[in-house]
N, C-alpha and C. Protein backbone atom coordinates (compact mmCIF):
# COMPACT_ATOMS: atom_id res chain seq x y z
N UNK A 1 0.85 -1.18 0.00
CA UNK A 1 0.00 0.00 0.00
C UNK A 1 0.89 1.24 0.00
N UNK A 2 1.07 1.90 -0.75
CA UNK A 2 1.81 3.26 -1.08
C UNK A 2 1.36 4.60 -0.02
N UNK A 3 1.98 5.42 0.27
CA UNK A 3 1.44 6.35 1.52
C UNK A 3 0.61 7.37 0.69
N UNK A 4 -0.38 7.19 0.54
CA UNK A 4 -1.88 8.55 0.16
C UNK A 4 -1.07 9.75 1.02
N UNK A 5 -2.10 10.87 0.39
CA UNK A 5 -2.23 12.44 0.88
C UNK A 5 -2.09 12.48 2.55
N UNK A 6 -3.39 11.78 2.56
CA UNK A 6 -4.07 11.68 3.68
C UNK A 6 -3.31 11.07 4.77
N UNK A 7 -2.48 9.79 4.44
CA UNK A 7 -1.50 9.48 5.47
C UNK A 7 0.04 10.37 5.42
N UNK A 8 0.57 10.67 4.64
CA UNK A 8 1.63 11.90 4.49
C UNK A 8 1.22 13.07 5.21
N UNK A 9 0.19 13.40 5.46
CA UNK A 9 -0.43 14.76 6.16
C UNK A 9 -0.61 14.47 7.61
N UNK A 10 -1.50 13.33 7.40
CA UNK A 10 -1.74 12.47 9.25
C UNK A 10 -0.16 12.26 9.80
N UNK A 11 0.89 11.97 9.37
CA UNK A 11 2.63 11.71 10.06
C UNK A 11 2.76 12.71 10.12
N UNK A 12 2.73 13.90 9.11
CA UNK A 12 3.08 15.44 9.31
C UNK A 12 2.22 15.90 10.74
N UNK A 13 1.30 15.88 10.96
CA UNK A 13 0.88 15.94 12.40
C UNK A 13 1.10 15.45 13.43
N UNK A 14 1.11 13.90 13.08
CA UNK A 14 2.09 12.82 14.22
C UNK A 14 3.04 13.47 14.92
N UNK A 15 4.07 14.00 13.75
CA UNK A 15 5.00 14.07 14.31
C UNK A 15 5.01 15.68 15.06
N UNK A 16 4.35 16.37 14.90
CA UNK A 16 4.35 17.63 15.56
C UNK A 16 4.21 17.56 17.05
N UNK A 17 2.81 17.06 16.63
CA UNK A 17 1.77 16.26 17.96
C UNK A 17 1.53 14.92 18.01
N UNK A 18 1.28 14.39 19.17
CA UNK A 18 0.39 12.87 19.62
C UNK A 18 -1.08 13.14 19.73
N UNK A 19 -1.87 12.91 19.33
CA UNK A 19 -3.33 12.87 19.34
C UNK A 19 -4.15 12.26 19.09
N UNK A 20 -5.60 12.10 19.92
CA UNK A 20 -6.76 11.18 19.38
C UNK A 20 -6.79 10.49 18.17
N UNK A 21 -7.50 9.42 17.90
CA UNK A 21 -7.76 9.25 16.46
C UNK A 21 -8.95 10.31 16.22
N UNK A 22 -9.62 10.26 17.26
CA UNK A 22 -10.84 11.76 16.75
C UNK A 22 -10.07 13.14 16.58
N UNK A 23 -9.37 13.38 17.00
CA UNK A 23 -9.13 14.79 16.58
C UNK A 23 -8.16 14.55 15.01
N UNK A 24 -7.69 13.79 15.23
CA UNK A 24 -6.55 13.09 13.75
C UNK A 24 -8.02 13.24 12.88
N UNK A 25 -8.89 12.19 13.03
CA UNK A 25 -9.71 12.24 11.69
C UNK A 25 -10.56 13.75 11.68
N UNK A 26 -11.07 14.92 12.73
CA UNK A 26 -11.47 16.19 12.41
C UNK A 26 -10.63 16.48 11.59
N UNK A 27 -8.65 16.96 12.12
CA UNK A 27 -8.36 17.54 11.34
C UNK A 27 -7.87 16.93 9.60
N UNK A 28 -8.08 15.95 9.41
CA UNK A 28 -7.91 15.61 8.39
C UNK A 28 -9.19 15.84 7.26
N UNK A 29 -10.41 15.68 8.44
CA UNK A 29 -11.51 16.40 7.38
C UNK A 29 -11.63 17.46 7.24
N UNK A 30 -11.02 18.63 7.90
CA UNK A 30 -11.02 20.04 7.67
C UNK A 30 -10.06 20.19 6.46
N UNK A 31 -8.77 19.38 6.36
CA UNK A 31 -7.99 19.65 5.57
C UNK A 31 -8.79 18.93 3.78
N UNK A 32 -9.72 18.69 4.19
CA UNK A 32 -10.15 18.89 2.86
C UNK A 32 -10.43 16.94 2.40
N UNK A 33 -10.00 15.84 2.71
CA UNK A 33 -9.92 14.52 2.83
C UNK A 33 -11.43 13.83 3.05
N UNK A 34 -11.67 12.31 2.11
CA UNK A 34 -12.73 12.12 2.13
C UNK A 34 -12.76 11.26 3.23
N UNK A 35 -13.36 10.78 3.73
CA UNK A 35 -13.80 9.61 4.57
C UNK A 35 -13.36 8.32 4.48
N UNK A 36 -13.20 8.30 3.29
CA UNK A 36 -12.63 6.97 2.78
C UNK A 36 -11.15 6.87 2.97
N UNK A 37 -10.71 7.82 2.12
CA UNK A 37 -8.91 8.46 2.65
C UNK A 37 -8.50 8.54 4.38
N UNK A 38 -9.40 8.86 4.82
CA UNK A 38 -8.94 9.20 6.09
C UNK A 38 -9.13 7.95 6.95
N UNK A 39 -10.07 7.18 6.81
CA UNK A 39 -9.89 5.55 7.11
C UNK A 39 -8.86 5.10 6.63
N UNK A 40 -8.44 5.05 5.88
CA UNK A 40 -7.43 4.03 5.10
C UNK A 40 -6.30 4.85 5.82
N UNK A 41 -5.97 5.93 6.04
CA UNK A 41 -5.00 6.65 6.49
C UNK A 41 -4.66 6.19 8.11
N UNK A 42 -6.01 6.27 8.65
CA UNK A 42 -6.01 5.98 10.31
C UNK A 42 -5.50 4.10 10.54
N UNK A 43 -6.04 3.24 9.53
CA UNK A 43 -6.09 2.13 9.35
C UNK A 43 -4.29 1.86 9.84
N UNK A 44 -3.85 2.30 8.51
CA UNK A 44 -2.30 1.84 8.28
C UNK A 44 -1.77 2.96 9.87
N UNK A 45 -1.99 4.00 9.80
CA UNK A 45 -1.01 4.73 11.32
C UNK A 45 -1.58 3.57 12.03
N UNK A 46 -2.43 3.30 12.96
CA UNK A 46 -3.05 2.05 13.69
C UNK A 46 -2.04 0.33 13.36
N UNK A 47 -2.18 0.31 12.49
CA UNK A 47 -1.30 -0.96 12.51
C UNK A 47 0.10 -0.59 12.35
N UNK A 48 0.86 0.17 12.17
CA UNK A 48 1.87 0.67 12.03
C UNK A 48 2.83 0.88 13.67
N UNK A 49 1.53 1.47 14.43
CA UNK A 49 1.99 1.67 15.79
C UNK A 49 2.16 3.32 15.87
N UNK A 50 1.66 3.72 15.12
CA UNK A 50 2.41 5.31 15.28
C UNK A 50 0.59 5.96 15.88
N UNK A 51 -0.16 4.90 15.94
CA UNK A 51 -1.40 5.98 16.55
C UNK A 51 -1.71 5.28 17.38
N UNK A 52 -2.12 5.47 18.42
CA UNK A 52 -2.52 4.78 19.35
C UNK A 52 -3.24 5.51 20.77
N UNK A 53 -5.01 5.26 20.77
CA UNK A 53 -5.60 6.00 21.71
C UNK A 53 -5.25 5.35 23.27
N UNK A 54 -4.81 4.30 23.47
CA UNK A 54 -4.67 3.81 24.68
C UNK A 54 -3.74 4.29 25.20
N UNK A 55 -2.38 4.32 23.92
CA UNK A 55 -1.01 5.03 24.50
C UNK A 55 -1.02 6.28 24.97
N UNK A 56 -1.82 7.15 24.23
CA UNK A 56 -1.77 8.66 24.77
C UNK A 56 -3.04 8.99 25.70
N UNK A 57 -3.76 8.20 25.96
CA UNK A 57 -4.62 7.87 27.07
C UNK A 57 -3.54 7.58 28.59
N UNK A 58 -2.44 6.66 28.40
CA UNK A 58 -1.96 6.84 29.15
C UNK A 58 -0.58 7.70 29.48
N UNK A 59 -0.66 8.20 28.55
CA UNK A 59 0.40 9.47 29.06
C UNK A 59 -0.18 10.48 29.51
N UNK A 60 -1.06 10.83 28.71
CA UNK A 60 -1.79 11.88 29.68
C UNK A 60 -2.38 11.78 31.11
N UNK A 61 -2.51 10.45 31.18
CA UNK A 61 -3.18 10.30 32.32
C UNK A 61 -1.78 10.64 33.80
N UNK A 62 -0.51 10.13 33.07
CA UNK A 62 0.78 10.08 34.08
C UNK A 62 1.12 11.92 33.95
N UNK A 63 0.80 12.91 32.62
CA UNK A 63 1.37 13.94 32.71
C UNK A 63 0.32 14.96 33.52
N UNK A 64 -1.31 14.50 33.60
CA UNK A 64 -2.18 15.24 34.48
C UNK A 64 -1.57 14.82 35.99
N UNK A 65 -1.62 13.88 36.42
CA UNK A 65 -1.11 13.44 37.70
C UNK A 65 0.31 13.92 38.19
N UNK A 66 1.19 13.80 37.41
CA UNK A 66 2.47 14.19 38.16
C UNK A 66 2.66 15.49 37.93
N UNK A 67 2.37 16.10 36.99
CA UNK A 67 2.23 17.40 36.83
C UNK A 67 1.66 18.62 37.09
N UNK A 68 0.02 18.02 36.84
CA UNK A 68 -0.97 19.12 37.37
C UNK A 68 -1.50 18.42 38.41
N UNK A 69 -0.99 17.45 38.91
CA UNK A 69 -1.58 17.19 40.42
C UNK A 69 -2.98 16.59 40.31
N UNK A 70 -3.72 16.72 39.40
CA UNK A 70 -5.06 16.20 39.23
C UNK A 70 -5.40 14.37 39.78
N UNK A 71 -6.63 14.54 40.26
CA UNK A 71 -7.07 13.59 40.97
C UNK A 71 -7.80 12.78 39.86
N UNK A 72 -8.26 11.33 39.96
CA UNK A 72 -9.11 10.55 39.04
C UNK A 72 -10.09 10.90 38.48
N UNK A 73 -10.94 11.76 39.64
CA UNK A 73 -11.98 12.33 38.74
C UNK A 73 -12.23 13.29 38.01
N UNK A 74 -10.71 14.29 38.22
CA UNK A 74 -10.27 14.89 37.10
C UNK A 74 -9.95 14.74 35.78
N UNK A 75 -9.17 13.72 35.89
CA UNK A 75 -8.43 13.20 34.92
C UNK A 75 -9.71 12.78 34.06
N UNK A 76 -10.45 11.99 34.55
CA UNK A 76 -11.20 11.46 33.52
C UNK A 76 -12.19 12.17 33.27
N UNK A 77 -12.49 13.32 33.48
CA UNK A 77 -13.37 14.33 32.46
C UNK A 77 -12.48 14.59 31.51
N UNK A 78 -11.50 15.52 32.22
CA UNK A 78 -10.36 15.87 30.78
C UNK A 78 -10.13 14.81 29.55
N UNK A 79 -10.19 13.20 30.10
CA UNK A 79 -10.22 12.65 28.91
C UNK A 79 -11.34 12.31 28.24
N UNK A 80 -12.16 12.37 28.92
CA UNK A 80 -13.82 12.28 28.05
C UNK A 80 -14.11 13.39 27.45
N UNK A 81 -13.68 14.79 27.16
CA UNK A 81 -13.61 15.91 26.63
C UNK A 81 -12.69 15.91 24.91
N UNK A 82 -11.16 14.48 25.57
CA UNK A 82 -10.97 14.23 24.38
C UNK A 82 -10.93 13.12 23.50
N UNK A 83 -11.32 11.90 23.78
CA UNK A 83 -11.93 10.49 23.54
C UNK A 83 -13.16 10.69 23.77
N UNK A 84 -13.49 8.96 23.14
CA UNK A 84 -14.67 8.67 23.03
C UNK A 84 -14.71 7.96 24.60
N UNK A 85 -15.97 7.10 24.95
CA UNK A 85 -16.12 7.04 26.21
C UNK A 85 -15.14 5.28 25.90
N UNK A 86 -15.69 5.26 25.22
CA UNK A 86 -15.62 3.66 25.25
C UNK A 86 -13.49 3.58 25.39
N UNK A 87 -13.21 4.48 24.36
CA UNK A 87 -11.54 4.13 24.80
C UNK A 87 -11.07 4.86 26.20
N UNK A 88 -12.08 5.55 26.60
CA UNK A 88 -11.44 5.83 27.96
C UNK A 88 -11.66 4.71 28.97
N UNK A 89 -12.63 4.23 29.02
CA UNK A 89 -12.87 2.67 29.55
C UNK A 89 -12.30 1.99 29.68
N UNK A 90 -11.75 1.73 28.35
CA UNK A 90 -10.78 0.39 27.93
C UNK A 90 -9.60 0.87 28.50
N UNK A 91 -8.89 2.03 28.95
CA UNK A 91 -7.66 2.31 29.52
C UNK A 91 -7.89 2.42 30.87
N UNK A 92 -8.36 3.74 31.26
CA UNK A 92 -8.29 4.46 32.54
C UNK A 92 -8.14 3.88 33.14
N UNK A 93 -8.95 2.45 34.07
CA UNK A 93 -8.43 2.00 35.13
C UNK A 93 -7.06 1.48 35.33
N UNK A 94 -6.82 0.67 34.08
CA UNK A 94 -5.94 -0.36 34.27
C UNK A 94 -4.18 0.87 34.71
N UNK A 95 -4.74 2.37 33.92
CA UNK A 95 -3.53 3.05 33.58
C UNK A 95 -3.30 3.46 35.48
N UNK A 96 -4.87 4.23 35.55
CA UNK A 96 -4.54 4.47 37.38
C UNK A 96 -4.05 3.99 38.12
N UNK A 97 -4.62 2.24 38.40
CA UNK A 97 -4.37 1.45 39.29
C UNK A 97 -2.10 1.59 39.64
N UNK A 98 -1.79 1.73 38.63
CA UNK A 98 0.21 1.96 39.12
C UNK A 98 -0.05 3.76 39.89
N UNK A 99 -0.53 4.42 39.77
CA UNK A 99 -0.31 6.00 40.02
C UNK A 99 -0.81 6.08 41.76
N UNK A 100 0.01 6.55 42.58
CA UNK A 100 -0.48 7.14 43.85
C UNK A 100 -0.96 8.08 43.73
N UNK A 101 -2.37 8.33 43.46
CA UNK A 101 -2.46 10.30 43.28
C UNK A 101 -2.69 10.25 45.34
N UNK A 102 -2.58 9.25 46.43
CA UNK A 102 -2.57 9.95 48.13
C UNK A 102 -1.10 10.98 47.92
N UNK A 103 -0.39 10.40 46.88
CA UNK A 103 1.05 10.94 46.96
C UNK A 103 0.86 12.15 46.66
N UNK A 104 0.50 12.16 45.32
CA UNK A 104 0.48 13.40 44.48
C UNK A 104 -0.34 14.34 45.00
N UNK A 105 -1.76 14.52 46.50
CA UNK A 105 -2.26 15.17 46.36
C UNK A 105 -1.21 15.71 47.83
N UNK A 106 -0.48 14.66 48.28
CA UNK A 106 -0.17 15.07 49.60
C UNK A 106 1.51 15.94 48.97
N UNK A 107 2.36 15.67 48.29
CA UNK A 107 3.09 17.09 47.16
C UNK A 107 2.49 18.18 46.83
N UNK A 108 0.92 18.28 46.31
CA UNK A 108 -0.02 19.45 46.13
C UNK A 108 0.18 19.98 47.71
N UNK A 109 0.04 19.25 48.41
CA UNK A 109 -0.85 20.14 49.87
C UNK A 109 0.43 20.25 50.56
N UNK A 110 1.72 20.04 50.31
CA UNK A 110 2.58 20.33 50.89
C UNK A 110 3.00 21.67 50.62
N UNK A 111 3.15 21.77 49.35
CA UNK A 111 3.35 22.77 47.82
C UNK A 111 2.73 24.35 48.72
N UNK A 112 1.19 23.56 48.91
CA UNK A 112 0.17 24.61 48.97
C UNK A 112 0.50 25.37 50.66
N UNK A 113 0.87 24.42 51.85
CA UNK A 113 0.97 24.92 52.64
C UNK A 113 2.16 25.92 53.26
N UNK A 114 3.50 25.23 52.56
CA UNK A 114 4.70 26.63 52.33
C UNK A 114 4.21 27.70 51.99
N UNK A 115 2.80 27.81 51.11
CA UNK A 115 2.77 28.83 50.65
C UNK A 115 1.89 29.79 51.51
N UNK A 116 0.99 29.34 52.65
CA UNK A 116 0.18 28.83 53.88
C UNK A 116 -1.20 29.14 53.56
N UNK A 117 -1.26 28.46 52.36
CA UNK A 117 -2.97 28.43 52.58
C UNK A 117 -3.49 27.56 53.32
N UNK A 118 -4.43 28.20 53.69
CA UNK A 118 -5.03 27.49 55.42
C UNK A 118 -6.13 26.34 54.63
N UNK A 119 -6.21 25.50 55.57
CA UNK A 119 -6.82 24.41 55.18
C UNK A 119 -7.97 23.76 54.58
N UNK A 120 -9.28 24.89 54.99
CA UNK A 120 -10.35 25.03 54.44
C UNK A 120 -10.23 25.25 52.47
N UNK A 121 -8.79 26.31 52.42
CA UNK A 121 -9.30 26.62 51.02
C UNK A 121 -8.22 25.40 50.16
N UNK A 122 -7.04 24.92 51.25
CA UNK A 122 -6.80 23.55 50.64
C UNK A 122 -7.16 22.75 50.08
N UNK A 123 -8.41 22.10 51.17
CA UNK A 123 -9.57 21.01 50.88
C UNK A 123 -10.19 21.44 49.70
N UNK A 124 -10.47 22.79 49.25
CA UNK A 124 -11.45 23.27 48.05
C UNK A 124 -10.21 22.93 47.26
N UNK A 125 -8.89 23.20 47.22
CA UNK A 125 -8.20 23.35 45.78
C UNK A 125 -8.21 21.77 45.58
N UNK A 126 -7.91 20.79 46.57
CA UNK A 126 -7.85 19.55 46.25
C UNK A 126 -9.20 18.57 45.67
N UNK A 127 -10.25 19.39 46.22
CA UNK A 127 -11.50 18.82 45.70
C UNK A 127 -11.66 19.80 44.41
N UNK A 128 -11.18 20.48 44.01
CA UNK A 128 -11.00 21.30 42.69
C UNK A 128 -9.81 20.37 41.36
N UNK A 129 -9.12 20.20 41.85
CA UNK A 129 -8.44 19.01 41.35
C UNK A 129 -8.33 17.64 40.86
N UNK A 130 -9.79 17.22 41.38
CA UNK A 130 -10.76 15.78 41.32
C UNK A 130 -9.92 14.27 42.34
N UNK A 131 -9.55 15.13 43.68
CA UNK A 131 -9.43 13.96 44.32
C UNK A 131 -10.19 13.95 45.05
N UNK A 132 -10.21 12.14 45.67
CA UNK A 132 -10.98 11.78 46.28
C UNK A 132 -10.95 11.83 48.25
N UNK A 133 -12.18 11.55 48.66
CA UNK A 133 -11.68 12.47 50.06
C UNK A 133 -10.45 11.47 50.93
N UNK A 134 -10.51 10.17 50.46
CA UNK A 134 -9.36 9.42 51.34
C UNK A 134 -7.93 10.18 50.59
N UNK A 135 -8.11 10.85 49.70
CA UNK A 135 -6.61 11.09 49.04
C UNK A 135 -6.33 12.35 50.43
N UNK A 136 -7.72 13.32 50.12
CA UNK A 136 -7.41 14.62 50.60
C UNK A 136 -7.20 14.16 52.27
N UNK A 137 -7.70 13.20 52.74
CA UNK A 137 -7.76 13.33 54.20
C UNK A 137 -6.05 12.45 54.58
N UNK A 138 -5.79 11.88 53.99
CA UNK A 138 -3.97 11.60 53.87
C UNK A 138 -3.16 12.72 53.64
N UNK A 139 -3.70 13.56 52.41
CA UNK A 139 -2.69 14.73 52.37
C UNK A 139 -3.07 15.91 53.90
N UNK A 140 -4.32 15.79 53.99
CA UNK A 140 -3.69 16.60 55.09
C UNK A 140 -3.77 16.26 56.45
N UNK A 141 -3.30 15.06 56.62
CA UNK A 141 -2.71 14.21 58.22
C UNK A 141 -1.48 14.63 57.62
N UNK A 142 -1.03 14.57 56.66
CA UNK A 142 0.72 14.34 56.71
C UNK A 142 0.93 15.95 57.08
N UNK A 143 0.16 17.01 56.54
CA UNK A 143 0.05 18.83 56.43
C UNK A 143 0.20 18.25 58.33
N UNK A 144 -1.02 17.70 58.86
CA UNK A 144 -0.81 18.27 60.41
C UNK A 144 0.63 17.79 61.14
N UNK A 145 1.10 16.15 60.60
CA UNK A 145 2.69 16.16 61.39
C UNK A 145 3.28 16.81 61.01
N UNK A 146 3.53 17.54 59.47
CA UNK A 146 4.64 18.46 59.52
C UNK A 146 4.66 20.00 60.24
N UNK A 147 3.61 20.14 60.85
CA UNK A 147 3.03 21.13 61.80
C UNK A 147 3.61 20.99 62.72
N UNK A 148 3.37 19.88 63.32
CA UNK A 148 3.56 19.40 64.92
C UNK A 148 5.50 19.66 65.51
C-alpha cells in the first residue's frame, strides 16, 4: 500500500503532535480529505503503531497526575472531553491502578501549605483538582505532622 495524501499529512501531524484518532480524523476532514482516505489513512497509522488512543490515554493520564496534580476524577473528564467514552474505559483504570495520586495530592498540599494556605481553602483546591476524600484526608494528616 503506497502512503496517500491523507496518510503523508496524518505523520506530518504525528510528528508535531500525539493525538486522538478523533481529533486526527477532524483535522484531516477540515484539511479537505474524504472519509474513505482518512480511514485508510487511520487504518495503516493504527497498525503501524504510530497511533494509538490507549497510549496517549496513558500518558496523559501520568502527565495530568504528576504534573498538574489532578485527581481521578479529574483526569477522567479531561479525557472524556478528548476520547470517546468507550476508549477511555478500555484504559483508565488499568492506567490508574500503578499512580499514587494519596502521593500526588499530599506534594499538592505540601506545595500549597509553604505557601500557607489554610486548610479550608486547601480542601477546596484539592477537591478542585478531582481527588478523592481518602486522598485529601492523607494529604492533610501528613500537612498536620509536619506542623507538629
Amino acid at each position: 500500500m503506497k502512503n496517500t495524501p491523507a496518510y503523508v499529512k496524518a505523520m506530518a501531524m504525528l510528528a508535531i503532535s500525539d493525538m486522538s484518532e478523533r481529533k486526527l480524523r477532524e483535522k484531516l476532514a477540515a484539511k479537505g480529505f474524504s472519509q474513505e482516505e482518512i480511514y485508510e489513512a487511520v487504518e495503516k497509522l493504527e497498525s503501524e503503531g504510530y497511533l494509538s488512543d490507549d497510549r496517549f490515554i496513558e500518558n496523559l493520564v501520568n502527565y495530568y497526575a504528576q504534573k498538574k496534580y489532578y485527581g481521578k476524577y479529574r483526569i477522567k473528564l479531561e479525557l472524556l472531553s478528548k476520547f470517546d467514552r468507550e476508549s477511555v474505559d478500555r484504559s483508565f483504570d488499568s492506567v490508574c491502578e500503578v499512580i499514587d495520586f494519596k502521593a500526588f495530592a499530599t506534594e499538592f498540599a505540601l506545595k500549597e501549605a509553604k505557601k500557607g494556605t489554610d486548610r479550608e481553602k486547601l480542601i477546596r483546591k484539592l477537591q478542585r483538582l478531582g481527588h478523592d476524600t481518602p486522598s485529601i484526608r492523607s494529604a492533610l494528616s501528613v500537612i498536620a505532622q509536619s506542623e507538629e
